[in-house]
N, C-alpha and C. Protein backbone atom coordinates (compact mmCIF):
# COMPACT_ATOMS: atom_id res chain seq x y z
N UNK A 1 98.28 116.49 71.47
CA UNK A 1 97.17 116.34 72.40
C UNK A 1 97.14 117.58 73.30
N UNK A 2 95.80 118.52 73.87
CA UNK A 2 95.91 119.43 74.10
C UNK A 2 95.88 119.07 75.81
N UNK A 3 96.47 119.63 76.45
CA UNK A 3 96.70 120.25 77.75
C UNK A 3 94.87 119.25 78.77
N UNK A 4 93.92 120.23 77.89
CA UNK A 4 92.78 119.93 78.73
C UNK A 4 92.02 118.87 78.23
N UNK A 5 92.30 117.65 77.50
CA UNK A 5 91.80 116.71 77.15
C UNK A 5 92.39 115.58 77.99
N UNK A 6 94.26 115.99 78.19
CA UNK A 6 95.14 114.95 78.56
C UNK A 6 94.69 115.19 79.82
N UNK A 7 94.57 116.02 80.74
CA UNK A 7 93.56 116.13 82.37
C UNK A 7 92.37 115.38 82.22
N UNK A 8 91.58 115.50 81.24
CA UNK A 8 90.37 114.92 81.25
C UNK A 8 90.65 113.25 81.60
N UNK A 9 91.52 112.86 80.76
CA UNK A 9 91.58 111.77 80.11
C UNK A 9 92.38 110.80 81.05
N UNK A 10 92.90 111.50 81.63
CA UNK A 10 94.01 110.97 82.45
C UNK A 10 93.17 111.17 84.37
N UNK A 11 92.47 111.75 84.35
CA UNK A 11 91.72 112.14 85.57
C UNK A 11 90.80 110.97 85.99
N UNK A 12 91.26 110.40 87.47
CA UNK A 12 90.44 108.88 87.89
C UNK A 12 89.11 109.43 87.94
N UNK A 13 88.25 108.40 87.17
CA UNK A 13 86.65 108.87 87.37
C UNK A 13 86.71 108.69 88.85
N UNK A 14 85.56 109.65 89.06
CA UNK A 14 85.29 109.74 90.88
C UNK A 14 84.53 108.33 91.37
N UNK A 15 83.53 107.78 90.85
CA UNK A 15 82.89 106.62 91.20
C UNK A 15 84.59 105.46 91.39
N UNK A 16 84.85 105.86 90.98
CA UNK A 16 86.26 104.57 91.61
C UNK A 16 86.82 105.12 92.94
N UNK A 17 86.88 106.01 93.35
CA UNK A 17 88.01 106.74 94.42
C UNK A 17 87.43 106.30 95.24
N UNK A 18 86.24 105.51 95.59
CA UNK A 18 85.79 105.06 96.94
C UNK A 18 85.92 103.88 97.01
N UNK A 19 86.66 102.91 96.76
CA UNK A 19 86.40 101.22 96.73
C UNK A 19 88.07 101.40 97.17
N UNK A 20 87.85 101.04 98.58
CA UNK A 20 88.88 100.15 98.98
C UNK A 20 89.43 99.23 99.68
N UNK A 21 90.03 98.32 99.42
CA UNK A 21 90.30 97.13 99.83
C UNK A 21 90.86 96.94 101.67
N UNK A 22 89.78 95.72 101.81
CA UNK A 22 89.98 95.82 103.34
C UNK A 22 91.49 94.57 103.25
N UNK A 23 92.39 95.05 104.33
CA UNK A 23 93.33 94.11 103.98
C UNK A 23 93.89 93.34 104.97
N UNK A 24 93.52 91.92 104.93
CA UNK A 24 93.92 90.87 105.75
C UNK A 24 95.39 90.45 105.80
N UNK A 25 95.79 89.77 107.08
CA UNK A 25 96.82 88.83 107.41
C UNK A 25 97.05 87.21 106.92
N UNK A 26 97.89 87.05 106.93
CA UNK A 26 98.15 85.60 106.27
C UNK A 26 96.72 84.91 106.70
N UNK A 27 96.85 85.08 108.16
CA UNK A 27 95.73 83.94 109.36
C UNK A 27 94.13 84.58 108.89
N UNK A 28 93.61 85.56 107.81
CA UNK A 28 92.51 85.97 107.33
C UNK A 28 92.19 86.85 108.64
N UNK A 29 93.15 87.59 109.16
CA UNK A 29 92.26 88.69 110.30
C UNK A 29 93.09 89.63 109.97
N UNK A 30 92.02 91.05 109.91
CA UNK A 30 92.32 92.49 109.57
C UNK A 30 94.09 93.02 110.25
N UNK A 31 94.79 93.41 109.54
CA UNK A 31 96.01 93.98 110.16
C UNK A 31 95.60 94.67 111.11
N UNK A 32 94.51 95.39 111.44
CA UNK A 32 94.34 96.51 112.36
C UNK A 32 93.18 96.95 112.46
N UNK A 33 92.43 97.05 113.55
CA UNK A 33 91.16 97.36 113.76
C UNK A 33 90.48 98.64 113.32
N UNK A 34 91.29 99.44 114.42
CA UNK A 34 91.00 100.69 114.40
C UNK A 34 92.08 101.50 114.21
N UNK A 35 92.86 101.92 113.13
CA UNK A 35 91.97 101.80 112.51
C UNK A 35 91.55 101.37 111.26
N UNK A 36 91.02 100.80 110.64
CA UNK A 36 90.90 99.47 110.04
C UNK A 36 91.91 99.69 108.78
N UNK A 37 92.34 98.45 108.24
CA UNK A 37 93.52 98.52 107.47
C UNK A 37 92.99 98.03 106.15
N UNK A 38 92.79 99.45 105.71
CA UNK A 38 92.27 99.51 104.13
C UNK A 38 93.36 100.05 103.15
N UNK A 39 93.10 99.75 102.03
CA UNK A 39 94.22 100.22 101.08
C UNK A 39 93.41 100.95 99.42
N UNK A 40 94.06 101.61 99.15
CA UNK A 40 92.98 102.27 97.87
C UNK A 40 93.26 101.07 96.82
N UNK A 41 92.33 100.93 95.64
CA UNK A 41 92.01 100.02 95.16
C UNK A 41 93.14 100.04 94.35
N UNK A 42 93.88 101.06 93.53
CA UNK A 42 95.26 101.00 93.19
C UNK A 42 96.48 100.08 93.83
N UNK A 43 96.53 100.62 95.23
CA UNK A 43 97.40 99.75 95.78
C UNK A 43 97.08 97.97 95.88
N UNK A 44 95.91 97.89 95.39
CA UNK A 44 95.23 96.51 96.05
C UNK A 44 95.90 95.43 94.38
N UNK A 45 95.30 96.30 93.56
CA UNK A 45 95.68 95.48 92.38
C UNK A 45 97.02 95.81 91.91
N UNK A 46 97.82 96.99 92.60
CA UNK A 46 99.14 96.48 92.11
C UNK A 46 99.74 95.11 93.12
N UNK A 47 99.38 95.32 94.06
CA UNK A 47 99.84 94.16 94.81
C UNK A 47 99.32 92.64 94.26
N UNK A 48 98.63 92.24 93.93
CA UNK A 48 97.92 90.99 93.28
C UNK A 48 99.09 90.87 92.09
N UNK A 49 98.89 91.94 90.83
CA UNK A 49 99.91 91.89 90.37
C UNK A 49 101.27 91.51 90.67
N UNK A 50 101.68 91.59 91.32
CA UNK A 50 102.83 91.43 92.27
C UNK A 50 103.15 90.14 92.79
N UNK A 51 102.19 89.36 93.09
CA UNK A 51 101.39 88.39 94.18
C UNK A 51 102.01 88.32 95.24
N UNK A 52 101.90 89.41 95.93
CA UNK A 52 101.74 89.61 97.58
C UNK A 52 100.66 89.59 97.47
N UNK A 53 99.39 89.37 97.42
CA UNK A 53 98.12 88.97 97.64
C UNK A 53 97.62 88.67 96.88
N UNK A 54 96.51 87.28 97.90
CA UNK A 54 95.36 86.77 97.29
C UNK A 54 94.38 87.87 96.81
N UNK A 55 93.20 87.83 96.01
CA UNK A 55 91.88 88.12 95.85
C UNK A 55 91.01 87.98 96.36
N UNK A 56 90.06 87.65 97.30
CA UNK A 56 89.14 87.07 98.08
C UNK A 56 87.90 87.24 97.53
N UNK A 57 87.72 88.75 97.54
CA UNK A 57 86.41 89.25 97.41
C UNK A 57 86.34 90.71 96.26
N UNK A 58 85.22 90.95 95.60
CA UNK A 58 85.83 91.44 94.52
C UNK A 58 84.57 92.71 94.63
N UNK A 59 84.49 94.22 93.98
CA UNK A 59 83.78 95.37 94.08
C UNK A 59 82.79 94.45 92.72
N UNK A 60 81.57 95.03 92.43
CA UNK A 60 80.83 95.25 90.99
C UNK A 60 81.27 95.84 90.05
N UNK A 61 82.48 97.15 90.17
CA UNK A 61 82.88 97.45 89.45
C UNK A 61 84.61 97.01 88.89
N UNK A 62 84.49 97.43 87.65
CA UNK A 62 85.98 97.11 86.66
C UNK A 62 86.34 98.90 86.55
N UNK A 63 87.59 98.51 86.48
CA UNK A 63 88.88 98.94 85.56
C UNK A 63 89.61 98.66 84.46
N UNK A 64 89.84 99.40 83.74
CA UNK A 64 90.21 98.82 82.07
C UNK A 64 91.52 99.20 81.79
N UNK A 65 92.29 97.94 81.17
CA UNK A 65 93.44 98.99 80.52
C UNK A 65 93.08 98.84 78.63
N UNK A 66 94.11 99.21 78.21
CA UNK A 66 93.48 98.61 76.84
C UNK A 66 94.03 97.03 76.45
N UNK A 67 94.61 96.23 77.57
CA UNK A 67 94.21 94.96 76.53
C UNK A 67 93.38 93.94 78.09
N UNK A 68 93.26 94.86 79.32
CA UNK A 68 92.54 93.77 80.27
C UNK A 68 91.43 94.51 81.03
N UNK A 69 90.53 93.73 81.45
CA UNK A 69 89.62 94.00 82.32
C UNK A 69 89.61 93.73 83.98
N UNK A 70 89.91 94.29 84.94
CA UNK A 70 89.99 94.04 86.40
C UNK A 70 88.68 94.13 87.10
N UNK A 71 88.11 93.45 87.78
CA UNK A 71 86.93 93.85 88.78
C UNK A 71 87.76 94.42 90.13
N UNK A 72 87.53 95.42 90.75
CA UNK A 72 88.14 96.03 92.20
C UNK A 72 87.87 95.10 93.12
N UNK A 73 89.19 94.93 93.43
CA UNK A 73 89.61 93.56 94.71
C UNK A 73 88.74 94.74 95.99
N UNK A 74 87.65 94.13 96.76
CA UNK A 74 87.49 95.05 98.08
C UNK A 74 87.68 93.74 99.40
N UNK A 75 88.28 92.54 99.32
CA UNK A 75 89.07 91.85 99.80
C UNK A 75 90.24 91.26 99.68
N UNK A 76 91.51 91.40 100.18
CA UNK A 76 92.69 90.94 100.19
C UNK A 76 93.41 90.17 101.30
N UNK A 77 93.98 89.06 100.61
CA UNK A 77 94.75 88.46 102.12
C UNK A 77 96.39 88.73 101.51
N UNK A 78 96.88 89.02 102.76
CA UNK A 78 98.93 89.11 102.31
C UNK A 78 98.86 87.54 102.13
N UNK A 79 100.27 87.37 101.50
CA UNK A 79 100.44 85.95 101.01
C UNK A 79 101.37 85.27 102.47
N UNK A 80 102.23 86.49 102.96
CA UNK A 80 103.12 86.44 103.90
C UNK A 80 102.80 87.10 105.44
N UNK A 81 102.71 85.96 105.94
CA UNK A 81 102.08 86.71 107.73
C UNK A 81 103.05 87.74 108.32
N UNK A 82 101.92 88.77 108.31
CA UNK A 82 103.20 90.21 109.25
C UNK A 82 102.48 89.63 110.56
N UNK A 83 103.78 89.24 111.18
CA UNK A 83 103.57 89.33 112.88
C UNK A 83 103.15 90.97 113.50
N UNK A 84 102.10 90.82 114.46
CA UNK A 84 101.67 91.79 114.81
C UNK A 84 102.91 92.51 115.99
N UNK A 85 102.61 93.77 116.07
CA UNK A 85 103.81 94.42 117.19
C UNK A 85 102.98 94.07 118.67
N UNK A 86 103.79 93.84 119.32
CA UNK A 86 103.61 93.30 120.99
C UNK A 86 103.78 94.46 121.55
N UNK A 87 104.53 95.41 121.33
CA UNK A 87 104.46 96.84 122.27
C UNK A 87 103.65 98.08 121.73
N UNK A 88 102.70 98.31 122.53
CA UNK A 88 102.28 99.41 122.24
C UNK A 88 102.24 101.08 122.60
N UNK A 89 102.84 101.65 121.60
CA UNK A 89 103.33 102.92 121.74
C UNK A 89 102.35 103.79 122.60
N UNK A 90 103.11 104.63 123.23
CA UNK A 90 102.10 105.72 124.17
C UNK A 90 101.69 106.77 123.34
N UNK A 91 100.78 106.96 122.32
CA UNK A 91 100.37 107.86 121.69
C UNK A 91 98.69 108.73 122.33
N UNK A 92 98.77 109.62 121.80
CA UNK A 92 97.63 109.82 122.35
C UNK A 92 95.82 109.54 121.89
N UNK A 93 96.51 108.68 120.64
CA UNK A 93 95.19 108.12 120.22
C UNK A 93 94.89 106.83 120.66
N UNK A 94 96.36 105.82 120.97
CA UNK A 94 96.38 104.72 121.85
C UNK A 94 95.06 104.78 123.18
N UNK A 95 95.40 105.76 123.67
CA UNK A 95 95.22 106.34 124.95
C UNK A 95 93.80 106.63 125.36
N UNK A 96 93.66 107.12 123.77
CA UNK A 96 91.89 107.43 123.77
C UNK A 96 91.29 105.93 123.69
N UNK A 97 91.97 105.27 122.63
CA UNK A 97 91.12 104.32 122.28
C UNK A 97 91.25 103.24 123.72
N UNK A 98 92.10 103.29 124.65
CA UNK A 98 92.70 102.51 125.74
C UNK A 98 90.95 103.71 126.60
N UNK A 99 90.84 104.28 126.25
CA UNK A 99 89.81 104.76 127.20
C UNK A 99 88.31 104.94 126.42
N UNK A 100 88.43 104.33 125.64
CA UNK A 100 87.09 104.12 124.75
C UNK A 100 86.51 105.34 124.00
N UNK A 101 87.48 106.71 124.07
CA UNK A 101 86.81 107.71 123.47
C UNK A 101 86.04 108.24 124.26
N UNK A 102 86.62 108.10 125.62
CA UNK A 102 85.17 108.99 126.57
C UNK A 102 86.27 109.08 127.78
N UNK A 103 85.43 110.31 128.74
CA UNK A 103 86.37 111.00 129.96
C UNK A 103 86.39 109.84 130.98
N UNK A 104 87.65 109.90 131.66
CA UNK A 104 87.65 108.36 132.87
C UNK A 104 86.86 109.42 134.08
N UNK A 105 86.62 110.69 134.21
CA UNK A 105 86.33 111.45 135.13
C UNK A 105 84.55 111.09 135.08
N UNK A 106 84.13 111.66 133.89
CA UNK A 106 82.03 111.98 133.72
C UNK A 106 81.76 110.85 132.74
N UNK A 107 82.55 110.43 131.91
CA UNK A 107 82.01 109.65 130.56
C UNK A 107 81.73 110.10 129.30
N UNK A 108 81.63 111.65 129.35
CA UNK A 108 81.67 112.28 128.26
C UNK A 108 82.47 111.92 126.84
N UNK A 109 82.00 112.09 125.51
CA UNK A 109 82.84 111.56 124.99
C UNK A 109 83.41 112.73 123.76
N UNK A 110 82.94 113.90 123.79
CA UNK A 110 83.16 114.73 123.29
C UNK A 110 84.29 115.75 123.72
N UNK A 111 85.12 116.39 122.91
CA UNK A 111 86.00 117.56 123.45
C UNK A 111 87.34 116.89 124.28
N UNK A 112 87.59 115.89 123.93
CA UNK A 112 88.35 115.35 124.66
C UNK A 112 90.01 115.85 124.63
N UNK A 113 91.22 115.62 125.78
CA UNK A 113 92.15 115.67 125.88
C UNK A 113 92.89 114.72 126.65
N UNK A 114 93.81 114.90 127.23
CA UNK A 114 94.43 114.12 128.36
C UNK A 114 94.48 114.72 129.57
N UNK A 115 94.69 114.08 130.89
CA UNK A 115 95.52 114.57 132.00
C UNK A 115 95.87 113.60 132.66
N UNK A 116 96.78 114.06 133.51
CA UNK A 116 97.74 113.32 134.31
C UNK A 116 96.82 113.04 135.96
N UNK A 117 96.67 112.29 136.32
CA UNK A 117 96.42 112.16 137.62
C UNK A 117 96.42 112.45 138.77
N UNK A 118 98.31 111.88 138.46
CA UNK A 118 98.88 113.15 139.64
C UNK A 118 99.77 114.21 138.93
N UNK A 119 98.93 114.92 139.14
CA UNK A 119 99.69 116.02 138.40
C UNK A 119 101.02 116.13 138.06
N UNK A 120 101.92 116.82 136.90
CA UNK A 120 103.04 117.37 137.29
C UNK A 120 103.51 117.72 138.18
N UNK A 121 102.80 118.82 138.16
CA UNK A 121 102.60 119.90 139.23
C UNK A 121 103.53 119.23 140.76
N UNK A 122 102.70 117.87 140.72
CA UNK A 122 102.76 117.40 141.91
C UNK A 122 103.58 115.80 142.08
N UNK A 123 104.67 116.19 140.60
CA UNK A 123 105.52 115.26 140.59
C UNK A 123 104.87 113.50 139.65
N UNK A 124 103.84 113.88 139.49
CA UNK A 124 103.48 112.93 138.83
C UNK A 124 104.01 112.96 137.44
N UNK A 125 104.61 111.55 136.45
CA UNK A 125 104.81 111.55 135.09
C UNK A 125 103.84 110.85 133.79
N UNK A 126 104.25 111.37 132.53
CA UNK A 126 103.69 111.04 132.08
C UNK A 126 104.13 109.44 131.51
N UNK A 127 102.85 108.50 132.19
CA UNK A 127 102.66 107.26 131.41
C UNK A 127 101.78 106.67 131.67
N UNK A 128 101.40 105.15 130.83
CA UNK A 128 100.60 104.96 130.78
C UNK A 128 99.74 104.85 132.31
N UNK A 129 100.07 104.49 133.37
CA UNK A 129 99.64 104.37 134.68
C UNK A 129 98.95 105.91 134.85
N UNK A 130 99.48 106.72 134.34
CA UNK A 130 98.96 108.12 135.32
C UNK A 130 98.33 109.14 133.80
N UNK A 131 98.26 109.03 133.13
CA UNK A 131 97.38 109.62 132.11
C UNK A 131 95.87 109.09 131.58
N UNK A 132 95.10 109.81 131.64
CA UNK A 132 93.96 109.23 130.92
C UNK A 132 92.99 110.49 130.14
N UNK A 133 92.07 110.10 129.48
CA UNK A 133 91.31 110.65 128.46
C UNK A 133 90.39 111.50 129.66
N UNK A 134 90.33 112.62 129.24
CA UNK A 134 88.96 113.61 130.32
C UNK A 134 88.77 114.56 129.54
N UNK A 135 87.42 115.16 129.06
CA UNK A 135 87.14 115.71 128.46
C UNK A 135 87.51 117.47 128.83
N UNK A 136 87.21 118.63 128.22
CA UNK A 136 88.10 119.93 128.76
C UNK A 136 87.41 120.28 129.75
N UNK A 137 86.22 120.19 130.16
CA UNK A 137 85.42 120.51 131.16
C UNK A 137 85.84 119.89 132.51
N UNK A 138 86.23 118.68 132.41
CA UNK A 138 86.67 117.68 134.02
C UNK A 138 88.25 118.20 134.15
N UNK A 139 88.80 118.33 133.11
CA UNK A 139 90.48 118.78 133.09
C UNK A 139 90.48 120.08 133.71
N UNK A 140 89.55 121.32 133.10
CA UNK A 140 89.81 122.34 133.52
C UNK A 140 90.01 122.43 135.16
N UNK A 141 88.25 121.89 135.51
CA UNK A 141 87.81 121.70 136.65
C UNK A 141 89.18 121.17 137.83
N UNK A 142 89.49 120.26 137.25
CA UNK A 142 90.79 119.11 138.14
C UNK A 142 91.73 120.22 138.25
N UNK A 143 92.56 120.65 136.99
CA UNK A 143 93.50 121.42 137.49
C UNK A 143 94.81 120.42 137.86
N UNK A 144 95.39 121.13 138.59
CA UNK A 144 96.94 120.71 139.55
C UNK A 144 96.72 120.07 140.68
N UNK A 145 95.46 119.66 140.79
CA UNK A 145 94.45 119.50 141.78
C UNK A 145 94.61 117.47 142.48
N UNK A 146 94.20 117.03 143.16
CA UNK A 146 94.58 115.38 143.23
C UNK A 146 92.73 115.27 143.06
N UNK A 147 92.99 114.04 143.06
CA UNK A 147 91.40 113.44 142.88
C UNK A 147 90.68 113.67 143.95
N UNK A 148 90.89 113.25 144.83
CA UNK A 148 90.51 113.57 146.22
C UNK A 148 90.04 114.71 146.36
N UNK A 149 90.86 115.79 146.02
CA UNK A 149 90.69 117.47 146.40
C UNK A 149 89.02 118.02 145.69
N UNK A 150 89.09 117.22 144.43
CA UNK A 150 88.09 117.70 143.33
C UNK A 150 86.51 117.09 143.90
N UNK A 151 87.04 115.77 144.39
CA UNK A 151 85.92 114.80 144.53
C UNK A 151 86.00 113.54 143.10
N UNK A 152 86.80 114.28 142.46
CA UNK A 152 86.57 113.17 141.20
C UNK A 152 87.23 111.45 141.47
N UNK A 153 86.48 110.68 140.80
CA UNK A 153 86.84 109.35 140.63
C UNK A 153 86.76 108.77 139.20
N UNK A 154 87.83 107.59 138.93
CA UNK A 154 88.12 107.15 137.89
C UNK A 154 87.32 105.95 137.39
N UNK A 155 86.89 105.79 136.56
CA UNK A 155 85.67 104.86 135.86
C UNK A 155 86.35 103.46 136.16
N UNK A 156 87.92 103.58 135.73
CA UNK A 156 88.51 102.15 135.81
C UNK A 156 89.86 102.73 135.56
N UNK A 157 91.30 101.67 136.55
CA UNK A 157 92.55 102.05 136.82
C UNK A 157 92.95 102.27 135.31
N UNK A 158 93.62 103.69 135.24
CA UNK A 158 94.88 103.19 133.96
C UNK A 158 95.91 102.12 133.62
N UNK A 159 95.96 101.75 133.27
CA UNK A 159 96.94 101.18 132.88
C UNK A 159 97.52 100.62 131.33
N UNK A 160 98.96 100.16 131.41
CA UNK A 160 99.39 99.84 129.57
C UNK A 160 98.76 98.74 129.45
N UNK A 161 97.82 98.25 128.49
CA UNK A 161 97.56 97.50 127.32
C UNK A 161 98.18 97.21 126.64
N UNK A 162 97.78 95.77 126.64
CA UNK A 162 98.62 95.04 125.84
C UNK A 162 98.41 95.20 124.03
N UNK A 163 99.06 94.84 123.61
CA UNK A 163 98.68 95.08 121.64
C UNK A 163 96.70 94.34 121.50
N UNK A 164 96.71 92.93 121.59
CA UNK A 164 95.71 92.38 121.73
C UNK A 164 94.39 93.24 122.29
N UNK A 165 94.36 93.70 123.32
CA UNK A 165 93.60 94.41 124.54
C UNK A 165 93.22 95.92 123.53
N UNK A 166 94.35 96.43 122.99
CA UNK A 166 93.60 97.55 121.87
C UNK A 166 92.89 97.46 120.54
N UNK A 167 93.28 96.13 119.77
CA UNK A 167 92.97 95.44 118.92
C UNK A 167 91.61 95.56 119.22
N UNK A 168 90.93 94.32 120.12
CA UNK A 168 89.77 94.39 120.68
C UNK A 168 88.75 95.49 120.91
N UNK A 169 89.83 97.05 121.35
CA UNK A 169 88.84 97.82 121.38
C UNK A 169 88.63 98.08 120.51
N UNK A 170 89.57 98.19 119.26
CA UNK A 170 89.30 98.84 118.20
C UNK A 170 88.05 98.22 117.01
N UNK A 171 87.54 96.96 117.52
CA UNK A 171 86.75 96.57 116.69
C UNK A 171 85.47 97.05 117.66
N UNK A 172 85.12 97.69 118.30
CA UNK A 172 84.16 98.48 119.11
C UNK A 172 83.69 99.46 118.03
N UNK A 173 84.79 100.19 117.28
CA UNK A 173 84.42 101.17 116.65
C UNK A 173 84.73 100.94 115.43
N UNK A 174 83.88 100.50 114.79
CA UNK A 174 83.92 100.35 113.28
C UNK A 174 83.62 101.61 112.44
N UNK A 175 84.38 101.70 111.08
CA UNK A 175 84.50 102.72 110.53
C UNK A 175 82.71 103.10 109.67
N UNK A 176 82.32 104.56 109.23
CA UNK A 176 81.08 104.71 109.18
C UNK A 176 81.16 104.07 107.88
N UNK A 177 81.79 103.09 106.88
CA UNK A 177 81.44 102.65 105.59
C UNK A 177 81.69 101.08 106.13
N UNK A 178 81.22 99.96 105.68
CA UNK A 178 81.73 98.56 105.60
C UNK A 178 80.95 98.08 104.71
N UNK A 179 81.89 97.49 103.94
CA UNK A 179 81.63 97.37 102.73
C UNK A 179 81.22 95.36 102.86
N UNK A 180 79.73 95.27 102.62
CA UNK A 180 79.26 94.17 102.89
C UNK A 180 79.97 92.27 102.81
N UNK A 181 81.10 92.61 101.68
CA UNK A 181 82.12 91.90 101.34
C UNK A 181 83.30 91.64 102.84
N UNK A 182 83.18 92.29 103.43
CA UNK A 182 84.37 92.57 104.33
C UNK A 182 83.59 91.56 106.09
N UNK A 183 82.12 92.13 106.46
CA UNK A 183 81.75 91.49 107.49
C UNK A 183 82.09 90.53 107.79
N UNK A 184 82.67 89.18 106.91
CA UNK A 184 82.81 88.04 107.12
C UNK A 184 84.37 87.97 107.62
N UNK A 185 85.23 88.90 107.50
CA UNK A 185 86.13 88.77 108.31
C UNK A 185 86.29 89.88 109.24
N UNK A 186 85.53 90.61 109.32
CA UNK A 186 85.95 91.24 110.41
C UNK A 186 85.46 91.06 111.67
N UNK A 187 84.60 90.18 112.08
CA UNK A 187 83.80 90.05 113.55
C UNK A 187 83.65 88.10 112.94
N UNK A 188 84.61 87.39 112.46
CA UNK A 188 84.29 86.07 112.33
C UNK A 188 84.78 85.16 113.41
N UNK A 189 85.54 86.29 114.55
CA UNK A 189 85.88 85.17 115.80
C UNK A 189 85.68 86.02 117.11
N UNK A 190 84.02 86.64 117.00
CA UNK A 190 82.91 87.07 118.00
C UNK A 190 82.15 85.90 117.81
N UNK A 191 81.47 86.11 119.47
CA UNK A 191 80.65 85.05 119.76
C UNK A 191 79.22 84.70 118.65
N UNK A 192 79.25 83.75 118.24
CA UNK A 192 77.77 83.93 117.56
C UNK A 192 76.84 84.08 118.75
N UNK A 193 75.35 84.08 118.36
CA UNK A 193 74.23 84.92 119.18
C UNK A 193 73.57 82.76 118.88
N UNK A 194 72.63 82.48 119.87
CA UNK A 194 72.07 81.17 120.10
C UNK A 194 71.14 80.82 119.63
């Protein structure tokens, strides 16, 4: 078999590389909001195989081997509940998403970084109490500077969030694909409308 047939042949058609499985908790709610806890469709049906997971909800399209036919799982539940983590790490995407993706200084939501409150500078450390999201324009501006000095004020106090409390935000921002199969668990314990 030559070199450029076995690439051909062996190469995932591209119409598959986009189907992937949104993947639920024992209790049918997403491991993770934001950001949302998808798995490529490979991983989805080796796991079934496996049976660490149910099937729920299934793509239009198949996969073939030569003696079976699969339809692409684009819903999965684990068979076994992962308890969610109660502490949440100080990262700096935490941080954003703890600040909605916008400056606590103007609201801006573009160009963003961090700063400290009270400054280093001025003995202040970094955590969750004294860091927040400000875009480079309010940071520059602030400086080593206190709030007071600048005139600036904070939209709302910093503080650590709880696991739950980011969860929540993170279903604020849903990813730009959702795959119509998936809506029913991902916003199924928001308020209905009257």
């Amino acid at each position: 078999m030559n070199a450029e047939f076995r690439t051909t042949f062996v190469r995932e058609p591209t119409s598959l590389k986009h189907h992937p499985a949104l993947v639920l908790n024992a209790d049918y709610r997403p491991l993770s909001y934001y950001p949302l806890s998808l798995w490529p469709w490979q991983d989805a049906i080796k796991a079934a195989f496996l049976d660490r997971v149910d099937i729920i909800a299934e793509y239009d399209k198949v996969v073939r081997s030569p003696t079976t036919e699969i339809r692409i799982p684009s819903v999965v539940v684990l068979r076994e509940f992962v308890k969610p983590q109660k502490r949440v790490a100080f990262t700096r995407f935490n941080l954003f998403l703890r600040d909605e993706f916008s400056c606590q200084y103007c609201g801006a939501t573009g160009d963003l970084t961090f700063d400290h409150v009270v400054p280093r500078a001025r003995g202040g450390i970094t955590s969750w109490e004294n860091v927040v999201a400000a875009c480079g324009r309010c940071n520059l501006e602030k400086g080593s500077r206190s709030l007071k000095q600048v005139g600036f004020s904070l939209r709302k106090p910093p503080r650590q969030p709880c696991a739950e409390e980011l969860r929540n935000q993170g279903r604020k921002f849903p990813p730009n694909y959702l795959h119509h199969t998936w809506l029913d668990f991902l916003y199924w314990d928001a308020e209905l409308d009257g």
